[in-house]
N, C-alpha and C. Protein backbone atom coordinates (compact mmCIF):
# COMPACT_ATOMS: atom_id res chain seq x y z
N UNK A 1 -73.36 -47.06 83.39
CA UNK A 1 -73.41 -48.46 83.00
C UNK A 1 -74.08 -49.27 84.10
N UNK A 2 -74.94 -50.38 83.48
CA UNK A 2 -75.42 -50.95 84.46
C UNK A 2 -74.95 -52.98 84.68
N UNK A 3 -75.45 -53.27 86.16
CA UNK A 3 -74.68 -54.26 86.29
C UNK A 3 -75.92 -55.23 86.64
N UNK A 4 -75.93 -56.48 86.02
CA UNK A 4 -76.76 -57.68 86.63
C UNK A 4 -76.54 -58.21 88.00
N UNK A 5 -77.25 -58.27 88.31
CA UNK A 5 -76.67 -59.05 90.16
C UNK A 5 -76.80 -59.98 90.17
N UNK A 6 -78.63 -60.65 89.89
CA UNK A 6 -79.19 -61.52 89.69
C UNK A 6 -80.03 -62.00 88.63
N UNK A 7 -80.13 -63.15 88.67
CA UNK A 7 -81.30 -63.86 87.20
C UNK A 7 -81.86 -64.59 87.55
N UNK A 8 -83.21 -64.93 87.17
CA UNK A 8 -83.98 -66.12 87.78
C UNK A 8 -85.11 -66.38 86.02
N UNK A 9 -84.72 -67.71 85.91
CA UNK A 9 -85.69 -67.69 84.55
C UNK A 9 -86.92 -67.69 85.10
N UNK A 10 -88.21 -67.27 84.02
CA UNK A 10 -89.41 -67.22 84.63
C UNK A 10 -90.55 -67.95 84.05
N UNK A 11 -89.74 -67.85 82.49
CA UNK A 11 -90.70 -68.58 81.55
C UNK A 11 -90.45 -68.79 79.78
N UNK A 12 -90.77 -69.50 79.32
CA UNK A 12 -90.71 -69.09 77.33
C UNK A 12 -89.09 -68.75 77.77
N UNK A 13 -88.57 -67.03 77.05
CA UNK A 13 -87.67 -66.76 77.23
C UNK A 13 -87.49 -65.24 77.76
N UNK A 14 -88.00 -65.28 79.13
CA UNK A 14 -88.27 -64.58 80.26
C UNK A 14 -87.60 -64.76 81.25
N UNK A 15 -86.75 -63.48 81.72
CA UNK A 15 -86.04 -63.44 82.88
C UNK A 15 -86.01 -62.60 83.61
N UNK A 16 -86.10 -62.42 84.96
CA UNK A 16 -86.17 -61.57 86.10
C UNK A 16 -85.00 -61.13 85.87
N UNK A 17 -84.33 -60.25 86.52
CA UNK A 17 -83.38 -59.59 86.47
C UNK A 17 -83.04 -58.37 87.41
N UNK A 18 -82.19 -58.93 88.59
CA UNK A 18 -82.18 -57.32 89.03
C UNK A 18 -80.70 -56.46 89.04
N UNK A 19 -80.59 -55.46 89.09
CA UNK A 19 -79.77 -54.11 88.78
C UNK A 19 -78.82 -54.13 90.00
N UNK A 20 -77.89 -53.38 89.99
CA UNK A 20 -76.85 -52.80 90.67
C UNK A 20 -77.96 -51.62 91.06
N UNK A 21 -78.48 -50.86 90.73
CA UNK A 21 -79.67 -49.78 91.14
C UNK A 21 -80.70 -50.20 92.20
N UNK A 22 -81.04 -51.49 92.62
CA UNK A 22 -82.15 -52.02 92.94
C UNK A 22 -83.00 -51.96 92.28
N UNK A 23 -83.29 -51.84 90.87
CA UNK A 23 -84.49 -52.15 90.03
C UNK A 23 -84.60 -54.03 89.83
N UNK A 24 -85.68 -54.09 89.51
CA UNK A 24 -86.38 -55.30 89.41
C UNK A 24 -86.58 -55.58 87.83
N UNK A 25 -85.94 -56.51 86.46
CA UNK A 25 -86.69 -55.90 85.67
C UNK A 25 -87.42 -57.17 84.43
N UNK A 26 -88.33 -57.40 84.10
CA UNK A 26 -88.64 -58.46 83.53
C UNK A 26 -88.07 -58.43 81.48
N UNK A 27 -87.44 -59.19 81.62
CA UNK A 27 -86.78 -59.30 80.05
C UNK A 27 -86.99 -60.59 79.30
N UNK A 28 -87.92 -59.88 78.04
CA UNK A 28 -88.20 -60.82 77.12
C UNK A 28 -87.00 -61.12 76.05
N UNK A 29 -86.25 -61.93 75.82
CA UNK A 29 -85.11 -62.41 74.61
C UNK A 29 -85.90 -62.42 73.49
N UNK A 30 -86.88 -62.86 73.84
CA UNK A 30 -87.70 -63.97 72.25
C UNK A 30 -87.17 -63.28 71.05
N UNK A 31 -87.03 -61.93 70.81
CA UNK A 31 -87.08 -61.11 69.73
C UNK A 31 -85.37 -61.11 69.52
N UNK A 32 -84.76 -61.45 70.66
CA UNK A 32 -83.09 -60.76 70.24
C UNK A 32 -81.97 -62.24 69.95
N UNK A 33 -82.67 -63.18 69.95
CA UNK A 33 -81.70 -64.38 69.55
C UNK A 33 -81.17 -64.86 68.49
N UNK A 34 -80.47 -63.68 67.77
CA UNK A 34 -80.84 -63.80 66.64
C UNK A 34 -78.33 -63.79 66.60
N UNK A 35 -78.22 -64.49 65.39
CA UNK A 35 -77.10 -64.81 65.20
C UNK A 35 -76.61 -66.32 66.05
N UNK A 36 -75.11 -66.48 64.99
CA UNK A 36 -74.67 -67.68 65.67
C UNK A 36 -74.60 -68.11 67.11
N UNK A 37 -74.28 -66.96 67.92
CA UNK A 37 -73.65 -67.42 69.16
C UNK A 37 -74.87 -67.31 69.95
N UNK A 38 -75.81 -66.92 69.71
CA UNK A 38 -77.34 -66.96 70.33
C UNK A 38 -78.22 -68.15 69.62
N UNK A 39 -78.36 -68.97 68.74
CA UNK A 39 -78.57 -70.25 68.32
C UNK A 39 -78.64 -70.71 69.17
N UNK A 40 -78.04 -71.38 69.71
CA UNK A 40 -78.08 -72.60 70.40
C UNK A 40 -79.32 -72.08 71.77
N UNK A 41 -79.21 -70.93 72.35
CA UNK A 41 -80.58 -69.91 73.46
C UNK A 41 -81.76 -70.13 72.74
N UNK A 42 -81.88 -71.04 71.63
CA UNK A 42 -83.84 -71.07 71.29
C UNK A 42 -84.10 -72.33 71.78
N UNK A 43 -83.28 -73.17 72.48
CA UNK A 43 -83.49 -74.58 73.07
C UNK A 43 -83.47 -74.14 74.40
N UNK A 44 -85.20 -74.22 74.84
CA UNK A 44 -85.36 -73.53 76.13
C UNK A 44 -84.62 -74.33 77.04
N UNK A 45 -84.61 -75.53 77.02
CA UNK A 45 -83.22 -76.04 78.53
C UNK A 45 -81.90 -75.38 78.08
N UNK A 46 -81.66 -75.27 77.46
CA UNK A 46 -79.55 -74.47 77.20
C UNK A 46 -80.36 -73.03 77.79
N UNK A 47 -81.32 -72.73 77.30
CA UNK A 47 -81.82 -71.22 77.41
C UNK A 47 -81.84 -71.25 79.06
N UNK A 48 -82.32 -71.91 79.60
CA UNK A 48 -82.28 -71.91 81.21
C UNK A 48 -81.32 -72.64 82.11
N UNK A 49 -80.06 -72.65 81.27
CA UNK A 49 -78.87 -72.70 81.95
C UNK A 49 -77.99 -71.12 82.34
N UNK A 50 -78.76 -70.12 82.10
CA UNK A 50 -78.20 -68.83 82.03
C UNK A 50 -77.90 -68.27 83.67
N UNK A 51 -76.86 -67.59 83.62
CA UNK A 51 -75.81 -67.16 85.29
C UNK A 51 -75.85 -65.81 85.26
N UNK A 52 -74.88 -65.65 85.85
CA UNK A 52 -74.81 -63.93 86.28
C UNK A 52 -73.26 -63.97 86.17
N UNK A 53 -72.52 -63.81 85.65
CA UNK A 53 -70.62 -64.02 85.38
C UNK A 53 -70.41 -62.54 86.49
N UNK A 54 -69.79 -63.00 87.87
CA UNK A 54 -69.35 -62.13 88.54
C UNK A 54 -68.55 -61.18 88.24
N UNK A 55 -67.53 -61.50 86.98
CA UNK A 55 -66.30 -60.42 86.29
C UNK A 55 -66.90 -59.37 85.18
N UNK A 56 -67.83 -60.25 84.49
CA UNK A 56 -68.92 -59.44 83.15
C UNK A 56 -70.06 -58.42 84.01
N UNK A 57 -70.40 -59.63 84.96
CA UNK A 57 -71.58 -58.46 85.46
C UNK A 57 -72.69 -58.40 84.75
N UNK A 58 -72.91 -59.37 84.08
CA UNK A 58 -74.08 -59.53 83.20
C UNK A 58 -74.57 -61.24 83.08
N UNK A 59 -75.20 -61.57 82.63
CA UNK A 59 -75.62 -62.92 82.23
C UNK A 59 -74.91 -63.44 80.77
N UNK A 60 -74.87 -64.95 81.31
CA UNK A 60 -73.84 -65.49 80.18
C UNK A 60 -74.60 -66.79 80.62
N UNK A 61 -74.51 -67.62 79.30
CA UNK A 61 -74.15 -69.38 78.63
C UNK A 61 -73.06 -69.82 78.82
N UNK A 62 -72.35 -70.97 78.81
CA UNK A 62 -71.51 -72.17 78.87
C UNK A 62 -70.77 -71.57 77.28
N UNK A 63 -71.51 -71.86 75.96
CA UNK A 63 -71.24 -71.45 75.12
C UNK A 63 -70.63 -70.14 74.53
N UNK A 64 -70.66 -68.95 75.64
CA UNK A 64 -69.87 -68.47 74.98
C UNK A 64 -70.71 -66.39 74.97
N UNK A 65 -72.08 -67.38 75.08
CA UNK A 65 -72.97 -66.22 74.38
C UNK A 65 -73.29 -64.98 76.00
N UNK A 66 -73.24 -64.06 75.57
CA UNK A 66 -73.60 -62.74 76.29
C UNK A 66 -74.24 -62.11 76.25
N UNK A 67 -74.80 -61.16 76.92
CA UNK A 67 -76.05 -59.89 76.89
C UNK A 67 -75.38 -58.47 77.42
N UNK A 68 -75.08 -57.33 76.60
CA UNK A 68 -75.38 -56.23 77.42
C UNK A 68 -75.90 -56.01 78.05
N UNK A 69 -75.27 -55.64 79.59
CA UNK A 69 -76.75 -55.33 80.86
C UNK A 69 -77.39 -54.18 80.72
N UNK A 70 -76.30 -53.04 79.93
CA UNK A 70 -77.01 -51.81 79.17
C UNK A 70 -78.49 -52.08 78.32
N UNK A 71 -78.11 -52.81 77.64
CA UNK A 71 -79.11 -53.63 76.57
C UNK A 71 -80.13 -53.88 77.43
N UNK A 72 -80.22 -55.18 78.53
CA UNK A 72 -80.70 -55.64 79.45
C UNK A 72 -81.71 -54.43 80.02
N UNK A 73 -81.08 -53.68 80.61
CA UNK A 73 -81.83 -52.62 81.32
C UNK A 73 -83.17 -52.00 80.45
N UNK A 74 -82.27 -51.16 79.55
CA UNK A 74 -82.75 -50.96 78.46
C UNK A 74 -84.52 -51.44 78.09
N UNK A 75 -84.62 -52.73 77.80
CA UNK A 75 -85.21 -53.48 77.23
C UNK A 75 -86.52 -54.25 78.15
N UNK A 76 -85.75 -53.91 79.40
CA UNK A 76 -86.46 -54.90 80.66
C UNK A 76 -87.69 -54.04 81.26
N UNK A 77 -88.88 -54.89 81.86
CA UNK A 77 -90.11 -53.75 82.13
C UNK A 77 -89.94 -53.90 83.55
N UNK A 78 -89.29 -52.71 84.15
CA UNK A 78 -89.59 -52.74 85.28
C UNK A 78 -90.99 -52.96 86.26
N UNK A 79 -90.41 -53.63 87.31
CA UNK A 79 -91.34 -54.64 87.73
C UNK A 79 -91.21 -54.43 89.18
N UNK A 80 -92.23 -54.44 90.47
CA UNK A 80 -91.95 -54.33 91.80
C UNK A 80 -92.02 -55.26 92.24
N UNK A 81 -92.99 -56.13 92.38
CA UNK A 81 -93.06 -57.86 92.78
C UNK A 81 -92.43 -58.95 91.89
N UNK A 82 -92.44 -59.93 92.69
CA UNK A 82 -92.07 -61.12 91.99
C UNK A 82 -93.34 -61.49 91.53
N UNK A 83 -92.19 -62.39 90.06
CA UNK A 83 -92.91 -63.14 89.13
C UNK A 83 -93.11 -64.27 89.35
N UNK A 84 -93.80 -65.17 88.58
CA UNK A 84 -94.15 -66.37 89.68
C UNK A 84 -93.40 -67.19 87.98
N UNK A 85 -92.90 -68.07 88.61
CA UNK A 85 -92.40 -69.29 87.52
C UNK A 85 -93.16 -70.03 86.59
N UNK A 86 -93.37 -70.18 85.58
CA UNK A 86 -94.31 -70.56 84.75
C UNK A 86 -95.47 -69.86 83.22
């Protein structure tokens, strides 16, 4: 199982992301916002209120909404440099 450490939004609905592994990994949402409790994540400011929940170990909303970091990993293109904001 894997664990989020960190998040940094980057863009649209793009997030850096790095691992309990030291991987680096860039994750697109656009495609997975799909249901109630992810609604409200297509309003890119709520969308870039997103944390790292020290107890989950993954990224979370105010609202409620969550991500598997399994999922996360999964899904994310590992990446060696930073992304630049924008």
């Amino acid at each position: 199982m894997h664990f989020v450490k960190t998040v940094q939004y980057i863009s649209d609905f793009k997030l850096l992301l790095s691992f309990e592994d030291s991987s680096t990994r860039l994750v697109n949402l656009a495609n997975y916002l799909d249901g109630e409790i992810f609604e409200p994540l297509k309003d890119l400011t709520y969308f870039q209120t997103v944390r790292v929940h020290p107890e989950l170990d993954t990224i979370v909303w105010d609202n409620g909404a969550d991500i598997s970091p399994d999922f996360l990993y999964d899904i994310g293109v590992p990446t060696t440099q930073p992304t630049s904001v924008g």
